[in-house]
C-alpha atoms as a PDB file:
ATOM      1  CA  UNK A   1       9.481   5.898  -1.822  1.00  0.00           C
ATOM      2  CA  UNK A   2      13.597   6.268  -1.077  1.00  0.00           C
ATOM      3  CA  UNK A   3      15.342   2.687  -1.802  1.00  0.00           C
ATOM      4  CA  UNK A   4      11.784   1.075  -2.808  1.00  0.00           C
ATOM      5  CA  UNK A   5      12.815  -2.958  -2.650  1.00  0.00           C
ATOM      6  CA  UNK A   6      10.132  -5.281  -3.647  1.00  0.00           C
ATOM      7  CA  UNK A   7      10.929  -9.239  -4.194  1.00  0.00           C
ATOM      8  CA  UNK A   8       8.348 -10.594  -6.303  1.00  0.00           C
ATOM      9  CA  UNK A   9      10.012 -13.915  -7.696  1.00  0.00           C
ATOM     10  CA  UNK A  10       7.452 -16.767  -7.769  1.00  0.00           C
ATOM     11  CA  UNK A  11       7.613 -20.214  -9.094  1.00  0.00           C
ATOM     12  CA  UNK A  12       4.944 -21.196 -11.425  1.00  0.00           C
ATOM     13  CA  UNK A  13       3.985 -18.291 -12.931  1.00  0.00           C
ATOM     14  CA  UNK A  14       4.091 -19.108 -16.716  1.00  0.00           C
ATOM     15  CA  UNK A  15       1.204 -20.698 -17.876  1.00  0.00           C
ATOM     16  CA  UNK A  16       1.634 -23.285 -20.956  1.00  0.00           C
ATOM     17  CA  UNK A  17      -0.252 -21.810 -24.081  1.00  0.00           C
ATOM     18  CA  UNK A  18      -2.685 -23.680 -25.466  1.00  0.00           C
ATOM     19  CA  UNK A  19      -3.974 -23.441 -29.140  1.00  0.00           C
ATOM     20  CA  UNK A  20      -2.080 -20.624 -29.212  1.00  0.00           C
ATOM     21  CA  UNK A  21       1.784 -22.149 -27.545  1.00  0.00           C
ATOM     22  CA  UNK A  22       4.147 -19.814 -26.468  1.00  0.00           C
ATOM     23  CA  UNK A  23       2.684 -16.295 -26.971  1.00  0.00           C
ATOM     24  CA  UNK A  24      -0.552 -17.520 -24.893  1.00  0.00           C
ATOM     25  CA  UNK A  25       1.796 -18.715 -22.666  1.00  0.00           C
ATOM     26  CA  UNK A  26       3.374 -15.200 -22.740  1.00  0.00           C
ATOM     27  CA  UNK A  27       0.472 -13.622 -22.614  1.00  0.00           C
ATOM     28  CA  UNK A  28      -0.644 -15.148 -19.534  1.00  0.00           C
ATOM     29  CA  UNK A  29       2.597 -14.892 -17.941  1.00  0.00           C
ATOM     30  CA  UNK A  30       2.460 -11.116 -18.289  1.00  0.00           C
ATOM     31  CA  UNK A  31      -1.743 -11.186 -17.076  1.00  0.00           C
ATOM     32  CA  UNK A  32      -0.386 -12.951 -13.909  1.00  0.00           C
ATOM     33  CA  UNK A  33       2.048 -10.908 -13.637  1.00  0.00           C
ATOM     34  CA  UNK A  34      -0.142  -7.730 -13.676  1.00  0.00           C
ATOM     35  CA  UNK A  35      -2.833  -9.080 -11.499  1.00  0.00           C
ATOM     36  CA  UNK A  36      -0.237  -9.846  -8.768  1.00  0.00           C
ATOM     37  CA  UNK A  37       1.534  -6.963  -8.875  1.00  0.00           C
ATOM     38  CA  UNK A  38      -1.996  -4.920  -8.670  1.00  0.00           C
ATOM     39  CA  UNK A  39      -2.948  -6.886  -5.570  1.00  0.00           C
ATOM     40  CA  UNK A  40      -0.011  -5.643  -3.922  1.00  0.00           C
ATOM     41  CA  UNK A  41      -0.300  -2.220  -4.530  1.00  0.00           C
ATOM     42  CA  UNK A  42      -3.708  -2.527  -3.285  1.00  0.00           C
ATOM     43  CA  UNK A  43      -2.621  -3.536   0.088  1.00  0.00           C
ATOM     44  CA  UNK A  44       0.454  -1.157  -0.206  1.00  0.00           C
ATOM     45  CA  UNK A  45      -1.872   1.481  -0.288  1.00  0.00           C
ATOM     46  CA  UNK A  46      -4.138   0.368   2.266  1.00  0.00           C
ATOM     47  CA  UNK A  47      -1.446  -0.766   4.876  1.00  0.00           C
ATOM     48  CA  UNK A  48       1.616   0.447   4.341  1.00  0.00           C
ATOM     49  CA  UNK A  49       1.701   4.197   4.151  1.00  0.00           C
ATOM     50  CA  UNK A  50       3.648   5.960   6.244  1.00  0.00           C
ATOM     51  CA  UNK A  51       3.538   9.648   6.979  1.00  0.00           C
ATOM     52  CA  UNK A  52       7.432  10.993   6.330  1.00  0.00           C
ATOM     53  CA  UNK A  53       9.379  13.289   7.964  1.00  0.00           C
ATOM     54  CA  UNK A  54      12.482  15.312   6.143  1.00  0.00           C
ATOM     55  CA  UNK A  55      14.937  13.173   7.855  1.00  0.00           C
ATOM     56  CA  UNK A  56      13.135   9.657   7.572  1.00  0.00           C
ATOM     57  CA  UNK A  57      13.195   7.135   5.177  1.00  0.00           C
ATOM     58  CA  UNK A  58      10.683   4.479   4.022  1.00  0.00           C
ATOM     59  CA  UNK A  59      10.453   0.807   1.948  1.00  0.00           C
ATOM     60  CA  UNK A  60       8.286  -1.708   1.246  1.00  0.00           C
ATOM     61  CA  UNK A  61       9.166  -5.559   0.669  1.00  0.00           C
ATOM     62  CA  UNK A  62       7.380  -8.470  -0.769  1.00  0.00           C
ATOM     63  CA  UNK A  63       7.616 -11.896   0.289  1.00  0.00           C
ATOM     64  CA  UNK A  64       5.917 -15.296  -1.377  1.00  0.00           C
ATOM     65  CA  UNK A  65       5.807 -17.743   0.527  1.00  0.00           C
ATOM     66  CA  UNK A  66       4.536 -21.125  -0.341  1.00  0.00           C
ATOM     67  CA  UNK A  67       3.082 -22.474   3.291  1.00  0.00           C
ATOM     68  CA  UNK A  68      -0.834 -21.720   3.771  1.00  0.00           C
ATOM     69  CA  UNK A  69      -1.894 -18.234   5.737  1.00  0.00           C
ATOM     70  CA  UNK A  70      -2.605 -19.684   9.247  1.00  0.00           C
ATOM     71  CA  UNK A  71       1.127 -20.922   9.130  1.00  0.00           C
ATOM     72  CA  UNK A  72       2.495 -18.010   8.591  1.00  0.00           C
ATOM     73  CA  UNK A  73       0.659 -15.785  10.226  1.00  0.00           C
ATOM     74  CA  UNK A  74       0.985 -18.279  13.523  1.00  0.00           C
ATOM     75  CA  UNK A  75       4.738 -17.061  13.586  1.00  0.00           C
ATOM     76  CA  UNK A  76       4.177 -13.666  12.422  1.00  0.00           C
ATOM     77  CA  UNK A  77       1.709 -12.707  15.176  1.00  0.00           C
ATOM     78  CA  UNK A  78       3.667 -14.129  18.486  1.00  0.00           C
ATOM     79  CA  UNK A  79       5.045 -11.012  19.390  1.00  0.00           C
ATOM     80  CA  UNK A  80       6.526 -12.576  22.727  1.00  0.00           C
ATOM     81  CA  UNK A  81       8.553 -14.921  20.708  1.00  0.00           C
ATOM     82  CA  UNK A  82       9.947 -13.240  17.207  1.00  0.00           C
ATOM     83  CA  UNK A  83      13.075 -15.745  17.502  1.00  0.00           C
ATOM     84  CA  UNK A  84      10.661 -18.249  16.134  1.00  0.00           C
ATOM     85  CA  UNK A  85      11.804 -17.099  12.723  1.00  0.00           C
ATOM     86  CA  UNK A  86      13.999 -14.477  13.128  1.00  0.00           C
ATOM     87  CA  UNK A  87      17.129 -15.315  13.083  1.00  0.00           C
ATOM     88  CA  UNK A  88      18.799 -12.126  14.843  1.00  0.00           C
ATOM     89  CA  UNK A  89      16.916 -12.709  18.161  1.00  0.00           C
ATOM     90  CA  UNK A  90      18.547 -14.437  20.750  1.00  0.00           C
ATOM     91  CA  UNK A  91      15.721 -13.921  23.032  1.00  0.00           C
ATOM     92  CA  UNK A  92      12.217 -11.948  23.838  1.00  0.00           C
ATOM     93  CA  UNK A  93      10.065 -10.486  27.420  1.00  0.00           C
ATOM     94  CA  UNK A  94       6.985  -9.342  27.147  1.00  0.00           C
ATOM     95  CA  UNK A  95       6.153  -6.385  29.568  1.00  0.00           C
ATOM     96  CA  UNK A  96       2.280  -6.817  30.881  1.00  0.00           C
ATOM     97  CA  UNK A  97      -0.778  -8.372  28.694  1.00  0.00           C
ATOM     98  CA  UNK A  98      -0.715  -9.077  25.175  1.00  0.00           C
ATOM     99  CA  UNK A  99      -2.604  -5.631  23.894  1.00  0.00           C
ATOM    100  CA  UNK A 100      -1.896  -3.117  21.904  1.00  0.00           C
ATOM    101  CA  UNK A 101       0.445  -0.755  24.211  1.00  0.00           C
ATOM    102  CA  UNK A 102       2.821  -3.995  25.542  1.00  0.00           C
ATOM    103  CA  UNK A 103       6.405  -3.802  25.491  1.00  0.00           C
ATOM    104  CA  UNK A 104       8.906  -6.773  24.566  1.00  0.00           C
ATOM    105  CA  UNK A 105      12.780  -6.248  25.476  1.00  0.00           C
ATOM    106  CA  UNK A 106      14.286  -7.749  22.810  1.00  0.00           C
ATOM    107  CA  UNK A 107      18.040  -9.052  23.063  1.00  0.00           C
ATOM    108  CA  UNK A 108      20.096  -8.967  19.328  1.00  0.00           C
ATOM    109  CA  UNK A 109      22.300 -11.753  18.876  1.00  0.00           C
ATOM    110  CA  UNK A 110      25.982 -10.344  18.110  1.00  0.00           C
ATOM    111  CA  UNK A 111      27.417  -9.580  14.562  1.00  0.00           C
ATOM    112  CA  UNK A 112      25.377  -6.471  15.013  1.00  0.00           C
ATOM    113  CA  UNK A 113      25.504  -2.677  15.623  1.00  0.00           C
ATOM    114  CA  UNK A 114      23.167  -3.000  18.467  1.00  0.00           C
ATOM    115  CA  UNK A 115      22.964  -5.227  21.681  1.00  0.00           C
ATOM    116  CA  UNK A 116      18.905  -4.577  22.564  1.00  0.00           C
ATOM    117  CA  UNK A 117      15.743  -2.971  21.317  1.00  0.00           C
ATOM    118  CA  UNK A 118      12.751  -2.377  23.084  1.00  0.00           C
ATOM    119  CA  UNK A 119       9.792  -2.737  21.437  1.00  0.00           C
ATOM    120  CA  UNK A 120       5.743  -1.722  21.525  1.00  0.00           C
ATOM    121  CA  UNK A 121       2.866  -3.184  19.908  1.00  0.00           C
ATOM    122  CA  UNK A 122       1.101  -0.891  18.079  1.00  0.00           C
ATOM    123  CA  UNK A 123      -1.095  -2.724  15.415  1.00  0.00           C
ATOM    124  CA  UNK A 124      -2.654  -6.140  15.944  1.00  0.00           C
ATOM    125  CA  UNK A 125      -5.624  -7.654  14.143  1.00  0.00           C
ATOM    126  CA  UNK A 126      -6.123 -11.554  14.067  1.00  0.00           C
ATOM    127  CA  UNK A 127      -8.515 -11.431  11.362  1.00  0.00           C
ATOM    128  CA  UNK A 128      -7.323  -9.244   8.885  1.00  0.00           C
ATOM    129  CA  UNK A 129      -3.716 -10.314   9.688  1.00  0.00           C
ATOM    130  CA  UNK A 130      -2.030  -6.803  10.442  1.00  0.00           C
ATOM    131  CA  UNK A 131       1.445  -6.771  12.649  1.00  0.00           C
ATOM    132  CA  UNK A 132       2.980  -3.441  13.675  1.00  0.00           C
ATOM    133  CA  UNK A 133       5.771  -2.790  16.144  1.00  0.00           C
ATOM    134  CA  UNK A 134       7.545   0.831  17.079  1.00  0.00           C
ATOM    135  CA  UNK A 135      11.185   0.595  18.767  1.00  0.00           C
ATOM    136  CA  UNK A 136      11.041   2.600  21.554  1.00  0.00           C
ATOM    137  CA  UNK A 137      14.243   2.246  23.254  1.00  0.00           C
ATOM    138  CA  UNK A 138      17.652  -0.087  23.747  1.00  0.00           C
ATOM    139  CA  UNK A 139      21.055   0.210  21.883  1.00  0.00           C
ATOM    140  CA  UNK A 140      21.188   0.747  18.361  1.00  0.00           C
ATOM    141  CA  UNK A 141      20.526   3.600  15.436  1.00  0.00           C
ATOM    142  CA  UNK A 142      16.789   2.548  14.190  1.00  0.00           C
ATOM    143  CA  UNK A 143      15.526   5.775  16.216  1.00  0.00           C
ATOM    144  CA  UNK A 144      11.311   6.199  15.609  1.00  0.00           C
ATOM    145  CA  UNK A 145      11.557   3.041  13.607  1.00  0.00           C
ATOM    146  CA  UNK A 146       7.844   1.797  12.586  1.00  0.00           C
ATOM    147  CA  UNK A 147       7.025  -0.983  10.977  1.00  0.00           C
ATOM    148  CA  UNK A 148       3.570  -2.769   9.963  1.00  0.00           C
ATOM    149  CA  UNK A 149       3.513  -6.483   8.357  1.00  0.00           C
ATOM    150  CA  UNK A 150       0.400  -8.214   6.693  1.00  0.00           C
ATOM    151  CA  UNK A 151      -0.125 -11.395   5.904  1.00  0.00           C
ATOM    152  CA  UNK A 152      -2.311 -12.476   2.639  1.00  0.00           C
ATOM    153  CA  UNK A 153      -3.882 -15.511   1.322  1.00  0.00           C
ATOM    154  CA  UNK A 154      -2.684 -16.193  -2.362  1.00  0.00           C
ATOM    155  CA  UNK A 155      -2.396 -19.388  -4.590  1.00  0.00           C
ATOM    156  CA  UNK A 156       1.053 -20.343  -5.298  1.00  0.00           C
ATOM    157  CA  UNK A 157       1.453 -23.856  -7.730  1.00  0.00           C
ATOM    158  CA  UNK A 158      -2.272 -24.250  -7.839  1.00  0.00           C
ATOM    159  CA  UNK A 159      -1.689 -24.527  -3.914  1.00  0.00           C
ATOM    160  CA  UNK A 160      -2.385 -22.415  -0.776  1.00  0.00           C
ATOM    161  CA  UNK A 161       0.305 -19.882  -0.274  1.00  0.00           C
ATOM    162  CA  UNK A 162       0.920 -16.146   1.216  1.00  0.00           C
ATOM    163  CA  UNK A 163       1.939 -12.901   0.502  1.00  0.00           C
ATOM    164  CA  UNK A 164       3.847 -11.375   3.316  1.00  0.00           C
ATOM    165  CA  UNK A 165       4.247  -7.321   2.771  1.00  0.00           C
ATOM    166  CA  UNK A 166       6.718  -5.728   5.757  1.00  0.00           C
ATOM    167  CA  UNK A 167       6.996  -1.751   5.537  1.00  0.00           C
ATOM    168  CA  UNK A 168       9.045   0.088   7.666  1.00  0.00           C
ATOM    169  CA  UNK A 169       9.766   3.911   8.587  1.00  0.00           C
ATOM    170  CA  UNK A 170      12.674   5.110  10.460  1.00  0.00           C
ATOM    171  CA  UNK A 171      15.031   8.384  10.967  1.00  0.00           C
ATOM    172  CA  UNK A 172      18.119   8.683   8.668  1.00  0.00           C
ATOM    173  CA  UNK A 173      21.538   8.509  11.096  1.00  0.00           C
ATOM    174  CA  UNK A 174      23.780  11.669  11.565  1.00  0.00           C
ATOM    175  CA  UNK A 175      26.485  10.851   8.811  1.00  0.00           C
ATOM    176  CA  UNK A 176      24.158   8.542   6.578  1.00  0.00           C
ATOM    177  CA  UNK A 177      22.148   8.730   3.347  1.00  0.00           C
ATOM    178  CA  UNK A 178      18.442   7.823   3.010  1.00  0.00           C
ATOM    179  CA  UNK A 179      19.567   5.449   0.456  1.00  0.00           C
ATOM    180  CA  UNK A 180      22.358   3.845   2.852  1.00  0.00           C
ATOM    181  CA  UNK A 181      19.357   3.608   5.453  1.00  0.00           C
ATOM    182  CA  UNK A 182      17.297   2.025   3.650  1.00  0.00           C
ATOM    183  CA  UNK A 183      19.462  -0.236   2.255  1.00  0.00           C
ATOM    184  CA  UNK A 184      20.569  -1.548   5.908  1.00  0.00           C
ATOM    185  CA  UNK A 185      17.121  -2.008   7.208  1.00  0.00           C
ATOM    186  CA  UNK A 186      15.917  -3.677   3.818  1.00  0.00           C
ATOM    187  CA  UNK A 187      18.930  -6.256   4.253  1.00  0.00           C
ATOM    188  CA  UNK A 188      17.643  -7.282   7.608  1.00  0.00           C
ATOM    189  CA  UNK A 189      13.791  -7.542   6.556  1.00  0.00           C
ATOM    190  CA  UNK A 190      14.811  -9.507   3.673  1.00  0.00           C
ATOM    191  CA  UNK A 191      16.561 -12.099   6.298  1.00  0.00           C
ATOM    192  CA  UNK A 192      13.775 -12.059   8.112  1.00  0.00           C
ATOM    193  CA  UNK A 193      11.323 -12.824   4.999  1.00  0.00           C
ATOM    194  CA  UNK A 194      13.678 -15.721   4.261  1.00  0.00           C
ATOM    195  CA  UNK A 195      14.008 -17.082   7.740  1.00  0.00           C
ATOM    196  CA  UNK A 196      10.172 -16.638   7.945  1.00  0.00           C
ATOM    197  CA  UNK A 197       9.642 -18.586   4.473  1.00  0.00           C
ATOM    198  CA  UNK A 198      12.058 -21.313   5.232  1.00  0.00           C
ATOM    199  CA  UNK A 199      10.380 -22.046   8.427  1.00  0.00           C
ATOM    200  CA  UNK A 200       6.509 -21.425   7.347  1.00  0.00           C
ATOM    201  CA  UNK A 201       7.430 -24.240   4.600  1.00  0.00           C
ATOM    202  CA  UNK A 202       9.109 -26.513   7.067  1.00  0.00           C
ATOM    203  CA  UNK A 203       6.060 -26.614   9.274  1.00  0.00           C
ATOM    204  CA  UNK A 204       3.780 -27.001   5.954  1.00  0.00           C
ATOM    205  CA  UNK A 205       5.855 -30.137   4.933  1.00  0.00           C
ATOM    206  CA  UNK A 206       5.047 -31.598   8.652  1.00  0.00           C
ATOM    207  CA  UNK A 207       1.543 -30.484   9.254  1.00  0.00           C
ATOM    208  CA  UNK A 208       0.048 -29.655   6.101  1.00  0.00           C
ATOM    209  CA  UNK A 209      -3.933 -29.539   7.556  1.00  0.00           C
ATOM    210  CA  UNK A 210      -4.098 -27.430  10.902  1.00  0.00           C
ATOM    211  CA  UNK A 211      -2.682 -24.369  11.915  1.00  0.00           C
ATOM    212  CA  UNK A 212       0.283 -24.834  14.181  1.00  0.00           C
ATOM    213  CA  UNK A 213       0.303 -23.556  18.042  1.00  0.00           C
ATOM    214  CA  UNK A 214       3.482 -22.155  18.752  1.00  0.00           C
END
């Protein structure tokens, strides 16, 4: 897909050879490796495909986090409050019930090219951990922007951790390049991804047992 960007550093990865030092080590490194990035595509391809138009571009990006599932999906699935981790959002209403069909009115914080975005719930499963949101409306370029986030049990360390994978689809501006597109709405997932790490391993450090109720 145009301006692919997947981030698939993790920590603990190389495994110390045994009889056979290093090149086990290597070896193992590079299994790991493999397995991991074959899970991914596996939930790439059952997830994240988006149908394209000639004017629309499309990404995926990969997030490890090292904080348990429940956490992370506790602050991934409030869609009445995504300020909770992402850092753009000064502040969130939720039109009606919390079903698939609800709006939220979402207000940007300044710094940039847009002011608000309204927002409609599209995809929302609590078991298999599936987020997806459509802007709608409000002021700024992302016009028939998609996106769909899932959340994935892994082990990170030896210890519980998640995958996060966010996709996205979304028309290419008058006067832009799919590339230049992509690039824009990749640097604001990635913030998000951070924001949502940094505070998904905060609350692991404080409550490392039960899920958190936001």
């Amino acid at each position: 897909m145009v301006g692919e960007s997947r981030a698939r550093g993790r920590s603990g990865d190389l495994v110390a050879g045994g009889d056979g030092g290093a090149e086990n080590g290597w070896r193992a490194d590079e299994m790991s490796l493999n397995a991991c990035r074959a899970m991914e595509s596996e939930y790439i391809g059952r997830h994240h495909r988006h149908e394209l138009r000639e004017n629309q571009c499309s990404s995926e990006l990969i997030k490890h986090i090292k904080a348990p599932v429940h956490l992370v999906w506790s602050l991934v699935r409030r869609f009445d409050q995504p300020q909770n981790y992402k850092p753009f959002v000064s502040r969130c209403v939720v039109e009606g019930n919390f079903e698939i069909g609800s709006l939220r009115e979402v207000n940007v914080k300044s710094g940039l090219p847009a002011t608000t975005s309204t927002e409609r719930l599209e995809l929302f499963d609590d078991d298999e951990h599936i987020f997806g949101i459509k802007i709608v409306g409000g002021d700024h370029r992302l016009q028939n922007y998609s996106s769909v986030i899932t959340v994935h049990p892994e082990s990170i360390d030896g210890r519980p951790g998640t995958l996060v994978i966010e996709s996205f689809v979304v028309d290419v501006p008058d006067g832009n390049t799919k590339d230049e597109t992509c690039f824009f709405v990749e640097a604001l997932i990635k913030c998000n991804l951070k924001s949502l790490a940094d505070v998904s391993e905060r609350l692991a450090v404080q409550d490392p047992v039960g899920p958190i109720d936001l």
